[in-house]
Protein backbone atom coordinates (compact mmCIF):
# COMPACT_ATOMS: atom_id res chain seq x y z
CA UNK A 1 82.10 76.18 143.26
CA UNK A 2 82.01 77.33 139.81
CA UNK A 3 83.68 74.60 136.79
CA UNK A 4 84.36 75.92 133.73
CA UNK A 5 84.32 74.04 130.56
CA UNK A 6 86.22 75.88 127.81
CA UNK A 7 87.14 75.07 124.53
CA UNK A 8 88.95 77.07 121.75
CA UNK A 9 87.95 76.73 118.22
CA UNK A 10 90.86 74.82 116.33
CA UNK A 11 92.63 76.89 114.20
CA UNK A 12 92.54 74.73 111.33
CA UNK A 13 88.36 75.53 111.43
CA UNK A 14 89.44 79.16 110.72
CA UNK A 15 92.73 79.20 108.48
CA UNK A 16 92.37 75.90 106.50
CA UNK A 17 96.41 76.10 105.28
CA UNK A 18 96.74 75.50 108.58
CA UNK A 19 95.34 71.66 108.50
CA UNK A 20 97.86 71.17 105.49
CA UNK A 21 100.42 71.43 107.92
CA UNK A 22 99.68 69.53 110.93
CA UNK A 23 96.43 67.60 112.46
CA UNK A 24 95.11 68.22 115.94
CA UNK A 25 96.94 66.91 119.03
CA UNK A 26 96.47 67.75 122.75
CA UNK A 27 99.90 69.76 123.37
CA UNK A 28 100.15 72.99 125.01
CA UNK A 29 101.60 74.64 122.29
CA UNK A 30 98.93 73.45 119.81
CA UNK A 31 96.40 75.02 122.47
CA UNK A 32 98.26 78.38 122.36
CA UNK A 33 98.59 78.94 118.88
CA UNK A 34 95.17 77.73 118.14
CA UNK A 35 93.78 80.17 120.73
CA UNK A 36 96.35 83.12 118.95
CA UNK A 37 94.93 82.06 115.22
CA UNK A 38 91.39 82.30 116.51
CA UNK A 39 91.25 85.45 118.13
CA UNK A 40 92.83 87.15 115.59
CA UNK A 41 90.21 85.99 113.39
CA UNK A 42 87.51 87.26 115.76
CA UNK A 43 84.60 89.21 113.90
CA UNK A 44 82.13 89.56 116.91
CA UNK A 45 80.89 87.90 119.90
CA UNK A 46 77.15 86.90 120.59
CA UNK A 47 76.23 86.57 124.31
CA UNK A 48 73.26 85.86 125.97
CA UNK A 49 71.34 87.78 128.70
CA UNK A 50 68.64 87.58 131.46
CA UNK A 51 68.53 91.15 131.44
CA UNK A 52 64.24 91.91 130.87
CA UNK A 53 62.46 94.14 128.37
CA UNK A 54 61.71 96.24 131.37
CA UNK A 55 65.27 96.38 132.29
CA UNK A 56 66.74 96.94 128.72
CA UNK A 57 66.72 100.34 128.50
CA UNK A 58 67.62 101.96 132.07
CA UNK A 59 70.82 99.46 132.12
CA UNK A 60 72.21 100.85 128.80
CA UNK A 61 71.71 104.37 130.05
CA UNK A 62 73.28 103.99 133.49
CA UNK A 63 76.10 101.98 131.51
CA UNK A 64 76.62 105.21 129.11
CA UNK A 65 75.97 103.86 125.96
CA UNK A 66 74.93 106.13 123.34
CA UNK A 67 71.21 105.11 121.85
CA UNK A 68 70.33 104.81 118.20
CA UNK A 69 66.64 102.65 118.45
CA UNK A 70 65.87 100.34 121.12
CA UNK A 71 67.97 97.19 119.62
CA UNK A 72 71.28 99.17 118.49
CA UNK A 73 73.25 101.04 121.39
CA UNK A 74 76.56 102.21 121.13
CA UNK A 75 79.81 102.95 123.37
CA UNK A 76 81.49 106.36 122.63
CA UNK A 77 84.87 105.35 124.58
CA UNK A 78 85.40 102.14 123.30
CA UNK A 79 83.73 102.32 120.02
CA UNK A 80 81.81 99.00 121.12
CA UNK A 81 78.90 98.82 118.86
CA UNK A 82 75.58 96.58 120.30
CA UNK A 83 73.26 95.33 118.25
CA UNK A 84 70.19 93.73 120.38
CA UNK A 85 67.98 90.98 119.82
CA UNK A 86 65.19 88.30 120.81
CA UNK A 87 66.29 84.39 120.45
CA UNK A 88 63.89 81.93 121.91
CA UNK A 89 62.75 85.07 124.06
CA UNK A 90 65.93 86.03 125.59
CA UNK A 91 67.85 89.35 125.36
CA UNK A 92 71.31 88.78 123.20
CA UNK A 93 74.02 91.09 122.98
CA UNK A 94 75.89 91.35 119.56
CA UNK A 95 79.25 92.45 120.22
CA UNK A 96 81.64 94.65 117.38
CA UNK A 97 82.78 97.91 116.35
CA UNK A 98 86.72 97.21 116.64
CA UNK A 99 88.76 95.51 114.17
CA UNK A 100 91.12 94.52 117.03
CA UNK A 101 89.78 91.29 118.56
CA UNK A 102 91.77 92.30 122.02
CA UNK A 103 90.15 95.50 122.67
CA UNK A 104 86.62 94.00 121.79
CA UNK A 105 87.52 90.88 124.48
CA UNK A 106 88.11 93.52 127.05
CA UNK A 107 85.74 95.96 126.10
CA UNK A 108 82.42 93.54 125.95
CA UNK A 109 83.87 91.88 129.57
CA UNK A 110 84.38 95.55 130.83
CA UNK A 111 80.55 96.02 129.63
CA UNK A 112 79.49 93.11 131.32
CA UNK A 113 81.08 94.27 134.30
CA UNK A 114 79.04 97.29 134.51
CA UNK A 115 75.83 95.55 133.58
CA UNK A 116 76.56 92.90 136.86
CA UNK A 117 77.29 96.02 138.80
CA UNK A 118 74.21 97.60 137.82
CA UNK A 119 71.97 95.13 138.03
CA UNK A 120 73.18 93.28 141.21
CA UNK A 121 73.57 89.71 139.72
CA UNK A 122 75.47 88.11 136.77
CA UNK A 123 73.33 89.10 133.96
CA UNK A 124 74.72 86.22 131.54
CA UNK A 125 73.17 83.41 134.00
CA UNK A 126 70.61 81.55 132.39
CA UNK A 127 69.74 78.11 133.88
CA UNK A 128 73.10 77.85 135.64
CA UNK A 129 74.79 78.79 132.40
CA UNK A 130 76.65 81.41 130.63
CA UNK A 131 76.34 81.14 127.18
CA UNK A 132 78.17 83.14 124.36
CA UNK A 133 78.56 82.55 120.49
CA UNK A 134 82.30 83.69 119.08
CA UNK A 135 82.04 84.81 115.42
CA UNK A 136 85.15 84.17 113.62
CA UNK A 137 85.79 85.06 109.55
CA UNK A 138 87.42 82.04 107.96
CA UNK A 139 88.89 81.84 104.30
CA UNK A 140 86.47 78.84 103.41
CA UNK A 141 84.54 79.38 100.06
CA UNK A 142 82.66 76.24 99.36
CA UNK A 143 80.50 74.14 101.67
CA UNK A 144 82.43 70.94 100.91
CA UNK A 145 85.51 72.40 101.51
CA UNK A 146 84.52 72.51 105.35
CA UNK A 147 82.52 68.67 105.10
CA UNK A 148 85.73 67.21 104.00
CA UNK A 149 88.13 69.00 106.57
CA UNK A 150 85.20 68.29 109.31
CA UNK A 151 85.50 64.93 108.44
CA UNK A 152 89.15 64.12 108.55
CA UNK A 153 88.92 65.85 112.39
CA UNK A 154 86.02 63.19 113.32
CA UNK A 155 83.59 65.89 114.08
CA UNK A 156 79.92 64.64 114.81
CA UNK A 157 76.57 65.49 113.40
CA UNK A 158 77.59 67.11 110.33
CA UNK A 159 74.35 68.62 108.87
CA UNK A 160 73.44 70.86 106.06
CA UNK A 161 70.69 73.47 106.29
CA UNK A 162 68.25 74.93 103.68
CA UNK A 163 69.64 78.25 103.87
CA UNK A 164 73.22 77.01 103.08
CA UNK A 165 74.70 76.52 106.29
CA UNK A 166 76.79 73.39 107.76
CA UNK A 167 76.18 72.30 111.27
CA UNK A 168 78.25 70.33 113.57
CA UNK A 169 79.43 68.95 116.55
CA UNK A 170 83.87 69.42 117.44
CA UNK A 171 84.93 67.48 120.21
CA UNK A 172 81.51 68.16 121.95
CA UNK A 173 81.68 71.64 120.85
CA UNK A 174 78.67 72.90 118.34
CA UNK A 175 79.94 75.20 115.79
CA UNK A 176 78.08 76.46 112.70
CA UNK A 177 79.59 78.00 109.16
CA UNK A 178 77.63 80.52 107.68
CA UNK A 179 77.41 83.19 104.94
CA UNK A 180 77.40 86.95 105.51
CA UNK A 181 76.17 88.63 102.25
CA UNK A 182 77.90 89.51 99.92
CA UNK A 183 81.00 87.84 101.25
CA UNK A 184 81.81 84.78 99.92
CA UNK A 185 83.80 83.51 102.54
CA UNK A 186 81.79 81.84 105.23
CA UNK A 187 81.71 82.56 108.97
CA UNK A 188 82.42 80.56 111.63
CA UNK A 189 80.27 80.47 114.62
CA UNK A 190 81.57 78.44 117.77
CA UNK A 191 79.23 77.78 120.86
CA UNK A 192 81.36 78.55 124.44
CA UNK A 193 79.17 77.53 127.61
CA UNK A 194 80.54 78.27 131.11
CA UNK A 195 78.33 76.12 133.84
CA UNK A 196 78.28 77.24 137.23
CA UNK A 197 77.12 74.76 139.60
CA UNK A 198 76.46 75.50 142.91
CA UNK A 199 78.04 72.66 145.00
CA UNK A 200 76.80 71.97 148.78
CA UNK A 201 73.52 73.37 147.38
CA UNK A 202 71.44 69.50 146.50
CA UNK A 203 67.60 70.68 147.39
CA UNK A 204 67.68 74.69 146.46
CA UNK A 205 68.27 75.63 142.68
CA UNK A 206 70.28 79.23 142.85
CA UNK A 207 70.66 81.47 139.43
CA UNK A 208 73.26 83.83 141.55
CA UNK A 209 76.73 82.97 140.53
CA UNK A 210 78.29 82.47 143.99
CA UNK A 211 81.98 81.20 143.15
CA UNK A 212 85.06 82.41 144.53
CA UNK A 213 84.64 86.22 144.33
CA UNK A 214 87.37 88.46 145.77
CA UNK A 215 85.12 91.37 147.83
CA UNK A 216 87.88 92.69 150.14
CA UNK A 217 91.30 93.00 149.85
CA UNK A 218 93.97 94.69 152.43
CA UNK A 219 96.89 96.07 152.11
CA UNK A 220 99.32 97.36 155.44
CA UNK A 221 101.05 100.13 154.65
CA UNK A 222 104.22 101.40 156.69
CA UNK A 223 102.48 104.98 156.70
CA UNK A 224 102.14 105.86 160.19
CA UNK A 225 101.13 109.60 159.92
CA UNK A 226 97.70 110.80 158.73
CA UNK A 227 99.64 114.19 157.41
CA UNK A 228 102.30 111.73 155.55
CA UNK A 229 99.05 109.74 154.18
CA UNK A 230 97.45 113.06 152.98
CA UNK A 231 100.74 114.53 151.52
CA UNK A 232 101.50 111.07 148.90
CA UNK A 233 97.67 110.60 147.81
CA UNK A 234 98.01 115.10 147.19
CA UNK A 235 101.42 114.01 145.10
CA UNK A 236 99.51 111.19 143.12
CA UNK A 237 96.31 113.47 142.96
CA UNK A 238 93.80 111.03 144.72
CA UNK A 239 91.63 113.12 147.68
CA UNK A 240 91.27 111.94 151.24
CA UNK A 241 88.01 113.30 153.08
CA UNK A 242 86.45 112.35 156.43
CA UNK A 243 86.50 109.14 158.08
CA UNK A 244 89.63 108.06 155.75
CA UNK A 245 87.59 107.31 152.24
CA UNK A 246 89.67 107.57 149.04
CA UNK A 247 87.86 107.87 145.95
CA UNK A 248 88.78 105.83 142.96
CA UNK A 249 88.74 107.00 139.77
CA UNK A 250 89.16 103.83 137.59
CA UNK A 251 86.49 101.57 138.69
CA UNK A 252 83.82 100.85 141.26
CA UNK A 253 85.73 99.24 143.66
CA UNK A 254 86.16 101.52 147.44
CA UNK A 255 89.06 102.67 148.99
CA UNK A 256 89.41 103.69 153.03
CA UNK A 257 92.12 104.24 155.23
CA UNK A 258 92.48 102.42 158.40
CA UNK A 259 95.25 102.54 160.99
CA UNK A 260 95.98 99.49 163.16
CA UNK A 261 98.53 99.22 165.35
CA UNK A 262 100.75 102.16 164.59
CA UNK A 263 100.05 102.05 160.91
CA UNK A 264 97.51 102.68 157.77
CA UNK A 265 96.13 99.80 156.32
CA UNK A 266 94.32 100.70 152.73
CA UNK A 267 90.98 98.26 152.65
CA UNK A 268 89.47 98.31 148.88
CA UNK A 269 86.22 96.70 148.77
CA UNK A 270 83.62 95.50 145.72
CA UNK A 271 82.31 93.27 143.82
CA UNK A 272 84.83 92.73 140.89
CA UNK A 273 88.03 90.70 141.27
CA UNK A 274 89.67 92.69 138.56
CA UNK A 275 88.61 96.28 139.36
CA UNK A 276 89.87 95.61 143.19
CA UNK A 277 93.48 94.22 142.47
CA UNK A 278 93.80 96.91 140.01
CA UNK A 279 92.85 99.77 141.54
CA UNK A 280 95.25 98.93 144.49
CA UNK A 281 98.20 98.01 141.72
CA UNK A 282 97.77 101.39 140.20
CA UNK A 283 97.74 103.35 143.44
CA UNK A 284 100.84 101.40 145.32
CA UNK A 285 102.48 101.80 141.98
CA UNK A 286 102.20 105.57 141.53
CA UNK A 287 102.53 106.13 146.31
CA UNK A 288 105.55 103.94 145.85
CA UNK A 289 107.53 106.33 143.25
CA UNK A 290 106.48 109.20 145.02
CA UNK A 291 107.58 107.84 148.61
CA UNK A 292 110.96 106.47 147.41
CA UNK A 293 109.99 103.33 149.18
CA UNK A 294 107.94 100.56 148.84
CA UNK A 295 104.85 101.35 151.73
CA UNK A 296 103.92 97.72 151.18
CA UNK A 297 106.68 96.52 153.32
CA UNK A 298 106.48 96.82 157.35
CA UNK A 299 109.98 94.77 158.99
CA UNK A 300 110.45 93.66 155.33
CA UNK A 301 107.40 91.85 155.35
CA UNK A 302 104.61 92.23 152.69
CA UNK A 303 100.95 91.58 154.71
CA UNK A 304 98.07 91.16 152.21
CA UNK A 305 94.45 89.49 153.73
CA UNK A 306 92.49 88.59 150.71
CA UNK A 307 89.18 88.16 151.59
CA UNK A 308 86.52 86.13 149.04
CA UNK A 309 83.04 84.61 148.86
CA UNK A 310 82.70 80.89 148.33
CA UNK A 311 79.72 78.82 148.13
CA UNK A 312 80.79 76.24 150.87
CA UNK A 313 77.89 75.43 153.55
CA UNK A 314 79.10 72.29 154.67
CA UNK A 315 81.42 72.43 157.49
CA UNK A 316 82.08 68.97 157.65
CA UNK A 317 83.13 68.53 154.13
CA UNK A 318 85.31 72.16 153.90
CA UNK A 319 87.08 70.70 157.27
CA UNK A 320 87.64 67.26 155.20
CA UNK A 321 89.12 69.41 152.05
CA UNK A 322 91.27 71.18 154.28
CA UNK A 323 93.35 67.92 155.67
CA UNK A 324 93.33 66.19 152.57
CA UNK A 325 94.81 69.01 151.15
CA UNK A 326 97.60 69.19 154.00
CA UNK A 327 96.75 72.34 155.90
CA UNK A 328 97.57 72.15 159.81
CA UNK A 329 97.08 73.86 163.06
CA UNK A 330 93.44 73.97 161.97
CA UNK A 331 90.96 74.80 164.52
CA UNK A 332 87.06 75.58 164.70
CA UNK A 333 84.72 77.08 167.17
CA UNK A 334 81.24 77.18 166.13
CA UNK A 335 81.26 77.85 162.32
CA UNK A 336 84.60 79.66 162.29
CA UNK A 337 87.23 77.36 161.12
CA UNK A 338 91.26 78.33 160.84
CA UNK A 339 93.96 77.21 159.59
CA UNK A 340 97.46 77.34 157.94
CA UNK A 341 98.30 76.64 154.43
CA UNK A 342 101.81 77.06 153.26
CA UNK A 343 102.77 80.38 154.25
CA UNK A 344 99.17 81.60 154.56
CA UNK A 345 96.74 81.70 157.31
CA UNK A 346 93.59 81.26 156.78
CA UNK A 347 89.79 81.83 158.41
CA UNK A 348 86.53 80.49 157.27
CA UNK A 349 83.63 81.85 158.75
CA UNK A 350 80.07 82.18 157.95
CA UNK A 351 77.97 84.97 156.09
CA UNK A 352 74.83 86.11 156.26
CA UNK A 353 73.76 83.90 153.50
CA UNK A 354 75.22 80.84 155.81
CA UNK A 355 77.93 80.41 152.86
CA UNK A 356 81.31 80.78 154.32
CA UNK A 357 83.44 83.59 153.54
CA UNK A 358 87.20 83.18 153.50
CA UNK A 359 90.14 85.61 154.66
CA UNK A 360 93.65 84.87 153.64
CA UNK A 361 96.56 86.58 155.41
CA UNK A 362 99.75 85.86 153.14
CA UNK A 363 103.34 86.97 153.10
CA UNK A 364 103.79 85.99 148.91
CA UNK A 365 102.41 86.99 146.28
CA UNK A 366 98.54 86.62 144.58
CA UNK A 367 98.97 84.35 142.46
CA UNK A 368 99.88 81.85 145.04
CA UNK A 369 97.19 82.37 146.79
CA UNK A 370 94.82 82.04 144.12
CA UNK A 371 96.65 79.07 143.29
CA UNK A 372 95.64 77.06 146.89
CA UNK A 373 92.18 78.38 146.48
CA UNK A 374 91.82 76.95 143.05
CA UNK A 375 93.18 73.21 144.45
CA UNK A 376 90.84 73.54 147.54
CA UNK A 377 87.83 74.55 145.31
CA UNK A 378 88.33 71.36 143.33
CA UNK A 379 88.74 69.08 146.07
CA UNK A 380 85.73 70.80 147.85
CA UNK A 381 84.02 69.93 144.94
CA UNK A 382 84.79 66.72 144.28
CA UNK A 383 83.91 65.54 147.50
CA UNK A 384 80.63 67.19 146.95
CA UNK A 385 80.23 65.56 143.61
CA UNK A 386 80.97 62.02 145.50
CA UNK A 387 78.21 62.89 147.94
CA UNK A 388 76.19 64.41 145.22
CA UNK A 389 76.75 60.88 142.90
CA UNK A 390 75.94 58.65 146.05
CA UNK A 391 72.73 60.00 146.75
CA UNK A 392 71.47 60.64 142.92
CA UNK A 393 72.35 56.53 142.68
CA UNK A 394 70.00 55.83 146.59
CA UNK A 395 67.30 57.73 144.71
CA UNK A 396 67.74 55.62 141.68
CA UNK A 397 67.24 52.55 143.52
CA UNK A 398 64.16 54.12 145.48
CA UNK A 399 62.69 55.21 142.04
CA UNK A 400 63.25 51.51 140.62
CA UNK A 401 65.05 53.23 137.74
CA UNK A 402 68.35 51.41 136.13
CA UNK A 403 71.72 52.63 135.58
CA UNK A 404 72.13 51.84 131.83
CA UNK A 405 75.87 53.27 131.98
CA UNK A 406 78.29 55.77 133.59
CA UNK A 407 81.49 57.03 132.05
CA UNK A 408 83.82 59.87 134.27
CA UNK A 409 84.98 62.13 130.97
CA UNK A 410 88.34 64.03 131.29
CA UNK A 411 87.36 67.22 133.06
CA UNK A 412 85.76 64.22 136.11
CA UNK A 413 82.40 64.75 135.26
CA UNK A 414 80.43 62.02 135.60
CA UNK A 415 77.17 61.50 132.92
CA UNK A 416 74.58 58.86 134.36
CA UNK A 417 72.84 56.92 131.63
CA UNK A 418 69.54 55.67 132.93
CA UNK A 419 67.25 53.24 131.67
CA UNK A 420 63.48 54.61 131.79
């Protein structure tokens, strides 16, 4: 299960007319426009790495990055400029090179993307965390200026440095404001951490990030002829060569042509969630004008089977998810469990790694489905925690150590204060 704790810097932090107008409240609409003020305001984005010295070098130059010295690499088709270097001994990415905060989002995650790819893990896992360190230009000119307004929002651990910088804590968020000569407007620098946990996983300490990860996704077509196949992908200019492989020409992902039962089923495979489903909405987009029709639809039904990843190795607890969360006609034979959910079937069944993999057959749409898998992922996970708290308490009491306190915060995690 992967839970991830987000936060976006408060607009007022960045714009300070804005905290003139109105304080903070927890409202949607508060959340949207302080996530709008902030990204505008974006400057460049710090992230760090577990990618080794050793590593360093060959990654940039599979990735295509154009090489100035060893700590400054840049991107020639997005402009993305990289500036490396060495905190506490790990390997951080400086992020710019774009004035639009939107194109340097998706161009650092789409550089990310190939480094995972590359290097066959999540390269921005470091003790089950991904860390990253938003840089945001603010129009504050004076250090008290920002104590005051820090104050009036109840932030926590307010400090001043030597070198003219103010410290602090937000809502259990650490930010820092900062100068970048000869500006006199300070910086802001906000502190994002995703944690991954592993859930069902008590004894074994994993660094892979093993959350839901879409790896397979197919779609039935109502193509039923190989030369009628051939003839749309020549009209869209995609190839098709022996034993029914498609290239791609917009990602990673894999593309091959199966026919079942009287018709073609297209089967993209890889590791990327976003690379797949796009590489299949771009192709059915430009088959579908060129057929006339929609090839998605066989008897008017859409068939999709999503298949993802999941970290789930306990059977009994999946199978206790799965009725709490009202699915039926659920059945299991050995480690293969299925069921129906809604309008979606569904099979667990176990990989290699004895985590269970899941296949969805649905008859909606995606986000649906990604909808139920959310929901089950937090109940899965929450009756892991429960088993999780239960035995962390047994060892307690085996230890002879005393809880002091335990408070259950708004996102359900629950922090354990122990006497020692």
């Amino acid at each position: 299960m992967s839970i991830t704790l987000m936060a976006y810097p408060m607009a007022f932090l960045i714009a300070p007319e804005e905290a003139k107008k109105e304080q903070l409240r927890i409202k949607t609409d508060d959340k949207n426009k302080n996530q709008s003020v902030a990204t505008e305001n974006l400057k460049f984005i710090k992230v760090m790495t577990n990618v080794e010295n050793n590593e360093l070098e060959r990654f940039m130059t599979e990735v295509g990055t154009f090489q100035f010295d060893n700590k400054h690499f840049f991107v020639n088709s997005t402009n993305l400029d990289i500036k490396i270097e060495k905190i506490d001994d790990i390997i951080t990415f400086s992020l710019s090179g774009t004035d639009n905060p939107t194109i340097l989002l998706s161009s650092s995650e789409a550089l990310f993307t190939d480094l995972d790819r590359i290097a066959h893990r999540n390269v921005r896992l470091i003790n089950n965390k991904e860390i990253f360190y938003y840089n945001y230009t603010t129009n504050y000119t004076s250090i008290k200026e920002i104590y005051t307004e820090l104050k009036k929002q109840k932030a926590k651990q307010i400090r001043e440095t030597d070198t003219n910088e103010l410290t602090a804590n937000l809502k259990g968020q650490y930010i820092r404001y900062y100068k970048l000569l000869p500006d006199e407007r300070f910086m802001l620098e906000v502190e994002q951490k995703v944690t991954i946990m592993d859930i069902g996983k008590f004894e074994q300490y994993s660094d892979q990030y093993n959350s839901y990860t879409l790896t397979n996704l197919k779609i039935k077509t109502n193509i039923k002829t190989e030369e009628e196949l051939k003839h749309l992908l020549e009209q869209v200019r995609y190839g098709y060569y022996e034993g029914g492989q498609t290239p791609l020409r917009n990602s990673y992902a894999d593309l091959k042509w199966v026919l079942k039962d009287g018709y073609y089923v297209a089967e993209f495979s890889g590791q990327n969630n976003t690379a797949i489903t796009k590489e299949a909405e771009i192709l059915f987009r430009k088959m579908n004008i060129a057929a006339k029709r929609d090839l998605r639809l066989v008897n008017e039904t859409s068939t999709v089977i999503y298949t993802y990843n999941t970290n789930y190795t306990d059977k009994g607890v999946l199978l206790n998810t799965l009725y709490e969360h009202g699915a039926t006609e659920i059945t299991e034979n050995n480690d293969e469990i299925s069921c129906k959910l809604f309008n979606m079937e569904m099979k667990y069944y176990k990989n290699e790694t004895n985590a269970y993999v899941l296949d969805i057959t649905q008859n909606s749409n995606k986000a649906e489905c990604e909808d139920v898998i959310h929901d089950l992922n937090e109940e899965y996970g929450l009756n892991m925690q429960e088993i999780t708290y239960n035995k962390i308490k047994e060892r307690l009491q085996q230890e002879n150590l005393n809880l002091d306190s335990e408070t259950v915060l708004d996102d359900n995690t629950i922090v354990l204060t122990i006497e020692i």
